[in-house]
Protein backbone atom coordinates (compact mmCIF):
# COMPACT_ATOMS: atom_id res chain seq x y z
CA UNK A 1 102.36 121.31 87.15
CA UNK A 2 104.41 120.63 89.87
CA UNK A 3 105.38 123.55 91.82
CA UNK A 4 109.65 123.12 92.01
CA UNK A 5 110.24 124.94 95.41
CA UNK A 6 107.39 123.51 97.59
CA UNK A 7 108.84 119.80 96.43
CA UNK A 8 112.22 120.31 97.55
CA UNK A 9 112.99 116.94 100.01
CA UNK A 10 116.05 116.34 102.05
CA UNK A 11 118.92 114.04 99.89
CA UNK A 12 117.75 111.30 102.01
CA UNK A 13 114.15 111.62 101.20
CA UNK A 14 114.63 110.49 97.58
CA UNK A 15 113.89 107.35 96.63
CA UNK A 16 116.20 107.39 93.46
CA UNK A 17 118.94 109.65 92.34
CA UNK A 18 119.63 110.45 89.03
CA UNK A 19 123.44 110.91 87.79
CA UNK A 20 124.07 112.63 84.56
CA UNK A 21 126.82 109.74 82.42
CA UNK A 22 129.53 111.74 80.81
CA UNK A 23 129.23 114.96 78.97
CA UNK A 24 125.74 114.67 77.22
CA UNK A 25 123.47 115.62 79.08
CA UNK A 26 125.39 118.70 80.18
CA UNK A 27 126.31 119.60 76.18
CA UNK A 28 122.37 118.49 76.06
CA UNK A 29 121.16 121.09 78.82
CA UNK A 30 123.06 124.28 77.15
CA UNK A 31 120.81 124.52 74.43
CA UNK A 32 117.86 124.94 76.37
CA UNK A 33 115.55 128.03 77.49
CA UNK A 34 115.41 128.83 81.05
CA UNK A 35 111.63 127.80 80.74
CA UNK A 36 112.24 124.23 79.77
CA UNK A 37 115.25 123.95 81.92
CA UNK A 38 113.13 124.34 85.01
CA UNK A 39 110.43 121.34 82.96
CA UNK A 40 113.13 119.15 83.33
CA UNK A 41 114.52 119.73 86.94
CA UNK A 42 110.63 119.55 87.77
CA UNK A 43 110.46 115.75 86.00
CA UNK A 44 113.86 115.52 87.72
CA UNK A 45 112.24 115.96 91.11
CA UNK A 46 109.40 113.85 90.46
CA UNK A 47 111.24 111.18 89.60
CA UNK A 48 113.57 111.26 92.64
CA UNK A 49 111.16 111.50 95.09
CA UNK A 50 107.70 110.11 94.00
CA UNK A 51 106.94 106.26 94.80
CA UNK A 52 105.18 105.68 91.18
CA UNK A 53 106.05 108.29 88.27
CA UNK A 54 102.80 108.79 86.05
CA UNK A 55 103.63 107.16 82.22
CA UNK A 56 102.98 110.70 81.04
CA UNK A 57 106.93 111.27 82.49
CA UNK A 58 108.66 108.04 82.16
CA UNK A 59 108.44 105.39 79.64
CA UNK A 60 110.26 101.92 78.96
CA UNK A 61 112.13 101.80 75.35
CA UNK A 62 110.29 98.80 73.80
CA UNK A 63 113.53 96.26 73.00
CA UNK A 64 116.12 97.86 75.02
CA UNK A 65 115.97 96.36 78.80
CA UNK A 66 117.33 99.02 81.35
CA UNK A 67 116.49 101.91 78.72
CA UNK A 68 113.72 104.52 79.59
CA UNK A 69 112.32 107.50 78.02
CA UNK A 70 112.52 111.00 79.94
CA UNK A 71 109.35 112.70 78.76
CA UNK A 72 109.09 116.53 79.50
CA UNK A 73 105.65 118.05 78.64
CA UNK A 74 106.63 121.59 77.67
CA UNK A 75 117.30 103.01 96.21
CA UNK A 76 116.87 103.26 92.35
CA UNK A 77 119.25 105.43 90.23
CA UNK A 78 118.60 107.03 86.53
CA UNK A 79 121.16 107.64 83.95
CA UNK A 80 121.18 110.28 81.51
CA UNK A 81 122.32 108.59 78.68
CA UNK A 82 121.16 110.84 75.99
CA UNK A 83 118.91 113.55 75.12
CA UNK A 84 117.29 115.15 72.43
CA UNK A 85 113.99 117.14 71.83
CA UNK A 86 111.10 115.06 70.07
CA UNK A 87 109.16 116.41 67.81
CA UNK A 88 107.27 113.43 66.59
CA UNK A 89 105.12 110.70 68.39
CA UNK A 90 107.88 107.83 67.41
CA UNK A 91 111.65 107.97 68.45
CA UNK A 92 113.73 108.09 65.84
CA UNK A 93 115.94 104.75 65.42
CA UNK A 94 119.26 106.66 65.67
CA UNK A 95 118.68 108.20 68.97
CA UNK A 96 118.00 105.00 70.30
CA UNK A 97 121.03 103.23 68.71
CA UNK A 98 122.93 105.96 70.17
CA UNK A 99 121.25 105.71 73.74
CA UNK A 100 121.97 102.12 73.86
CA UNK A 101 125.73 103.00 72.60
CA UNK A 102 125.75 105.31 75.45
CA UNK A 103 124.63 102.45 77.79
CA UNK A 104 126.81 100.29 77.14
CA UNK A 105 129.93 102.33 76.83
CA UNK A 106 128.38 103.15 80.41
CA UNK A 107 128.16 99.43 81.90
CA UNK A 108 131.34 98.86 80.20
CA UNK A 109 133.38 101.45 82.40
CA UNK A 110 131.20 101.03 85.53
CA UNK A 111 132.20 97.28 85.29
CA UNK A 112 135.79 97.70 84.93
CA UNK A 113 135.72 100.33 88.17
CA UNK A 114 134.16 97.62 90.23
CA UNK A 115 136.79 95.19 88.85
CA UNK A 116 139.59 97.20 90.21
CA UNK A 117 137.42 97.76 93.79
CA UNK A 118 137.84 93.59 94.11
């Protein structure tokens, strides 16, 4: 396990920074223990800062380009999209449709910001 407060790296130390799309993650985040809370942040940190992040933590979606699996064991930038406790091996359909609803409402709305930047 990765001990949170030794890890702790300047902002510009991170290789990626993760941004938290809309309200789900936050709505997400409220319904969990302290304990598993502080999982995540740790998962959080590894993925910011560490050059390769073990399978284990992050997995492609097979099908959806762009969309990766967060997995908590009790330059780049990640989105929270979407999240949701597993409780089987296999991710059920409907969180994925709704993760790649999420991402596209996303791209949608970060497109049309750039549009009005031109």
């Amino acid at each position: 396990m990765i001990n949170f407060v030794d890890r702790i790296v300047k902002k510009e130390g991170y290789r990626r920074r993760i941004i938290a799309y809309s309200h789900y993650f936050k709505d997400f985040k409220r319904t969990l223990s302290r304990d598993v809370l502080c999982k995540v942040y740790q998962v959080f940190l590894l993925i910011m800062t560490e050059e390769l992040i073990p399978a284990r933590f992050f997995k492609s979606i097979t099908g959806v380009k762009g969309l990766y699996e967060i997995r908590i064991d009790e330059g780049y930038l990640v989105v929270l999209l979407s999240a949701f406790q597993k409780k089987t091996q296999k991710t059920p359909g409907k969180e994925i449709e709704r993760a790649v609803r999420i991402m596209n409402e996303y791209y949608s709305k970060k497109d049309k910001i750039h549009e009005n930047d031109r």
